[in-house]
N, C-alpha and C. Protein backbone atom coordinates (compact mmCIF):
# COMPACT_ATOMS: atom_id res chain seq x y z
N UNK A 1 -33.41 -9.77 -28.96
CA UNK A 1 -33.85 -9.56 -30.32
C UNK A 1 -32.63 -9.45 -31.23
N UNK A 2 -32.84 -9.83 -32.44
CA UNK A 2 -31.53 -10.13 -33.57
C UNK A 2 -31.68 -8.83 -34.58
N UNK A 3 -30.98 -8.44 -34.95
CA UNK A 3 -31.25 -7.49 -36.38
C UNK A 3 -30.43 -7.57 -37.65
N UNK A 4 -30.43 -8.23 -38.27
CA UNK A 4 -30.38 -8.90 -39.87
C UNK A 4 -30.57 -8.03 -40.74
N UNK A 5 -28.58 -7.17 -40.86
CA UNK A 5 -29.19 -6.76 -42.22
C UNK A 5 -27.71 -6.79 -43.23
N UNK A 6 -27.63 -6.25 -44.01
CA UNK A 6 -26.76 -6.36 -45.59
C UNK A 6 -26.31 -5.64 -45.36
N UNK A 7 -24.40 -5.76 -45.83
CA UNK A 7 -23.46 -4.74 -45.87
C UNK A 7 -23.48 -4.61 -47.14
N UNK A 8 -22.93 -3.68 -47.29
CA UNK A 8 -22.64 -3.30 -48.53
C UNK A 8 -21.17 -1.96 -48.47
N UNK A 9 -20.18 -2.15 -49.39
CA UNK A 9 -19.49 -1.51 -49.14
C UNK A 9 -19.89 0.51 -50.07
N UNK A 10 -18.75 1.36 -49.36
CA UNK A 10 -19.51 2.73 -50.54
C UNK A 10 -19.58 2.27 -52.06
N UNK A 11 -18.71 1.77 -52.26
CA UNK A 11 -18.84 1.50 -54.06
C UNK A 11 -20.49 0.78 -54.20
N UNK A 12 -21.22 0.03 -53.36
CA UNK A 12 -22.84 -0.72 -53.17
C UNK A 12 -22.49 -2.14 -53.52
N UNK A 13 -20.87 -2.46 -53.21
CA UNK A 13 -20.69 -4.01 -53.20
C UNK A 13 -21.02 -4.51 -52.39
N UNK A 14 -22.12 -6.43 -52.71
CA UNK A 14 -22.60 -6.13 -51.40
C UNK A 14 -21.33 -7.34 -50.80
N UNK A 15 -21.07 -6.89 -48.95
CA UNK A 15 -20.57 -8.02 -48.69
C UNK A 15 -20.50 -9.04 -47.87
N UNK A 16 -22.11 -9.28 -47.59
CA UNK A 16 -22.82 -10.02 -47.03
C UNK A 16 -24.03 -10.16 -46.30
N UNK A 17 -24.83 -10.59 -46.12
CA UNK A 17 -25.63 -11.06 -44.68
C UNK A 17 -24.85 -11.17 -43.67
N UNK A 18 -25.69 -10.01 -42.41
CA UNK A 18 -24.98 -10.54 -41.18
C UNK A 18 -26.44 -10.53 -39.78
N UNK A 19 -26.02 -11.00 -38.95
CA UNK A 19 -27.11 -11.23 -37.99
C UNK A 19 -26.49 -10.88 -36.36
N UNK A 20 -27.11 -9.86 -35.65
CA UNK A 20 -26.29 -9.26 -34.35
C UNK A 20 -27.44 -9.25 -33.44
N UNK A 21 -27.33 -9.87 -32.36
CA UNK A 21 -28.05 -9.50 -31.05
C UNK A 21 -28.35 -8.54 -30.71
N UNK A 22 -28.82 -7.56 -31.26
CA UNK A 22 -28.95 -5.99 -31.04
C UNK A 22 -30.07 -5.20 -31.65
N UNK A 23 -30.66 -4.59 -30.88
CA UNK A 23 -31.93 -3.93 -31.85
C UNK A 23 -31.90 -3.19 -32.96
N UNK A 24 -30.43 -2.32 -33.41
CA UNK A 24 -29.87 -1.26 -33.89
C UNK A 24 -28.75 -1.08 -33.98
N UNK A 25 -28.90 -1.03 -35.33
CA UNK A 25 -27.52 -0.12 -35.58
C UNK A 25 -27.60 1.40 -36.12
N UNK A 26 -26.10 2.19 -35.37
CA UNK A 26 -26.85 3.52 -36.08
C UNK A 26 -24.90 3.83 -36.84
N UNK A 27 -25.17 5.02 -37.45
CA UNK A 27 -24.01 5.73 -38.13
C UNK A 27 -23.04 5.85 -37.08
N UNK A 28 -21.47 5.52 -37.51
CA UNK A 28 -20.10 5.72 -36.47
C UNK A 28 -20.45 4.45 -35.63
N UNK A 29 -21.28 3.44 -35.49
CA UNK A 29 -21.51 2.31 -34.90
C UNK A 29 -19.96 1.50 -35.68
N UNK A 30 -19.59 0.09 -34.98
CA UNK A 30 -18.46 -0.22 -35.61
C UNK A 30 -19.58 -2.07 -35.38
N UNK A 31 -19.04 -2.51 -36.96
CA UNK A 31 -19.53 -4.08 -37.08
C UNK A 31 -19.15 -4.74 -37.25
N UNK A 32 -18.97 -6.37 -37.46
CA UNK A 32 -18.53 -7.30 -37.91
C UNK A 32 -18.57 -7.48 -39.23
N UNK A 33 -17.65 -8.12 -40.25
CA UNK A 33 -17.55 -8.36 -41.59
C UNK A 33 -17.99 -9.57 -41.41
N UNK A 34 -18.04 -10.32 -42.71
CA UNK A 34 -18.45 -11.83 -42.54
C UNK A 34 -17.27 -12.31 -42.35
N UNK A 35 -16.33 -12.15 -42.62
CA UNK A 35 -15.08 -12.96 -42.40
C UNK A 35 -14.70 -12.17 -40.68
N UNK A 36 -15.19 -11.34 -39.83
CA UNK A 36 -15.00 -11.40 -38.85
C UNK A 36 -14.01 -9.93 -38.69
N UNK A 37 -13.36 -8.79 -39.60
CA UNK A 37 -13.11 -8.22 -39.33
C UNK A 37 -13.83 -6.90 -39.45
N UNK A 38 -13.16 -5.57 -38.23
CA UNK A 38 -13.88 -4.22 -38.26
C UNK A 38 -14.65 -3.42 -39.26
N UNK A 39 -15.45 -3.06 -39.12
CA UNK A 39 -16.02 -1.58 -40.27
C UNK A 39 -17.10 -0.88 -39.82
N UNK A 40 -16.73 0.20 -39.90
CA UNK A 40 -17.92 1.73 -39.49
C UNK A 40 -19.23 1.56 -40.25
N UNK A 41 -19.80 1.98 -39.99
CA UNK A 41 -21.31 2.22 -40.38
C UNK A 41 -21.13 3.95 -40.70
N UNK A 42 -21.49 4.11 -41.85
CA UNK A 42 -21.38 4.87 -42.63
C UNK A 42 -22.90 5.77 -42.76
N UNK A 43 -23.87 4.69 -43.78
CA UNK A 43 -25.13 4.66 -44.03
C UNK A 43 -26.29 3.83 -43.26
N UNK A 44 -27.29 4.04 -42.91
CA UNK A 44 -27.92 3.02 -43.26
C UNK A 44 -29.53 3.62 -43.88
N UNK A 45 -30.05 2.36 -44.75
CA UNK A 45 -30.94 2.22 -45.47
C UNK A 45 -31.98 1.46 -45.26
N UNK A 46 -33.42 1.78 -44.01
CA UNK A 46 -34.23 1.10 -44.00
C UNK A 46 -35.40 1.34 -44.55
N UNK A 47 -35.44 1.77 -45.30
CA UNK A 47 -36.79 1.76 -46.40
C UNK A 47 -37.15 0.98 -46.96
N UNK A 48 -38.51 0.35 -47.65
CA UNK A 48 -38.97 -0.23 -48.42
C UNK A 48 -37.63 -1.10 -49.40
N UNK A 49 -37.20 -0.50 -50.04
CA UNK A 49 -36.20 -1.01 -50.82
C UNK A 49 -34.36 -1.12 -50.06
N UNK A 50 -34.50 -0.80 -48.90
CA UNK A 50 -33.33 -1.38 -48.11
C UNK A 50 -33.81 -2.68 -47.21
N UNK A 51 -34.52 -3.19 -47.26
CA UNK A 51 -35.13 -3.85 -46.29
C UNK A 51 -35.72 -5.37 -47.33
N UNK A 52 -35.33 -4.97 -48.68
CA UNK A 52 -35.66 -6.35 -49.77
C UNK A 52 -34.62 -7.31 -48.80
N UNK A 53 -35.40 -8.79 -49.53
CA UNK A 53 -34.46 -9.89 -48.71
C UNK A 53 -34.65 -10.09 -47.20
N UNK A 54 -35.78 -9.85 -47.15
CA UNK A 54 -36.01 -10.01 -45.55
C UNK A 54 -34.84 -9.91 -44.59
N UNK A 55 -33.94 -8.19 -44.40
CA UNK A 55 -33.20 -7.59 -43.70
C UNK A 55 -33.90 -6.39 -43.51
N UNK A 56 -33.59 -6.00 -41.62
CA UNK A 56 -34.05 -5.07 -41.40
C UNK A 56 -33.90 -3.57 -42.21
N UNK A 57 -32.32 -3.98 -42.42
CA UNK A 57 -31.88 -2.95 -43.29
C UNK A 57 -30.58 -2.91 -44.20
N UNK A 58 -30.31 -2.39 -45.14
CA UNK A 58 -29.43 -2.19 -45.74
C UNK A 58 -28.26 -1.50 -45.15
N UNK A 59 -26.55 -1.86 -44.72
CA UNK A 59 -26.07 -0.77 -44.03
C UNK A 59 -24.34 -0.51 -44.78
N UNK A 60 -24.64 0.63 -45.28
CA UNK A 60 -23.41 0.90 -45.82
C UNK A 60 -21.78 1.02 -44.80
N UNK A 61 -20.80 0.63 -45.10
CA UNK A 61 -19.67 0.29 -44.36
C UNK A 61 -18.62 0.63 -45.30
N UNK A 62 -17.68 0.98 -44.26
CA UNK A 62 -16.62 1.12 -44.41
C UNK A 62 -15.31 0.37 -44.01
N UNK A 63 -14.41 -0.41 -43.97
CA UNK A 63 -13.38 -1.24 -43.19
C UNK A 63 -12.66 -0.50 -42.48
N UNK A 64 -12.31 -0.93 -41.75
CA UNK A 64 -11.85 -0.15 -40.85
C UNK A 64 -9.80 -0.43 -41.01
């Protein structure tokens, strides 16, 4: 299963669509950027309004 969702950095820039073989992501998890480098998972946002754009969820990041 895939889970599809939106980074967004703390400022709520977003900085991309991304798509991971994985059911979940949770907080202190570490992800891919779109250009392919590190960042923490900070937030995430699956509610009604994190989940616009057909993504599981909205997930706030940090670079690492």
């Amino acid at each position: 299963m895939s889970y599809r969702f939106r980074l967004i950095d703390t400022a709520a820039g977003e900085l991309g669509i991304v798509e991971y073989e994985v059911s979940r992501v949770d907080q202190g998890d570490t992800v891919r950027l779109p250009d392919g480098s590190p960042a923490t998972v900070i937030e995430i946002y699956d509610d009604e309004y994190g989940r616009e754009g057909g993504v599981e969820a909205t997930v706030v990041v940090e670079p690492d």
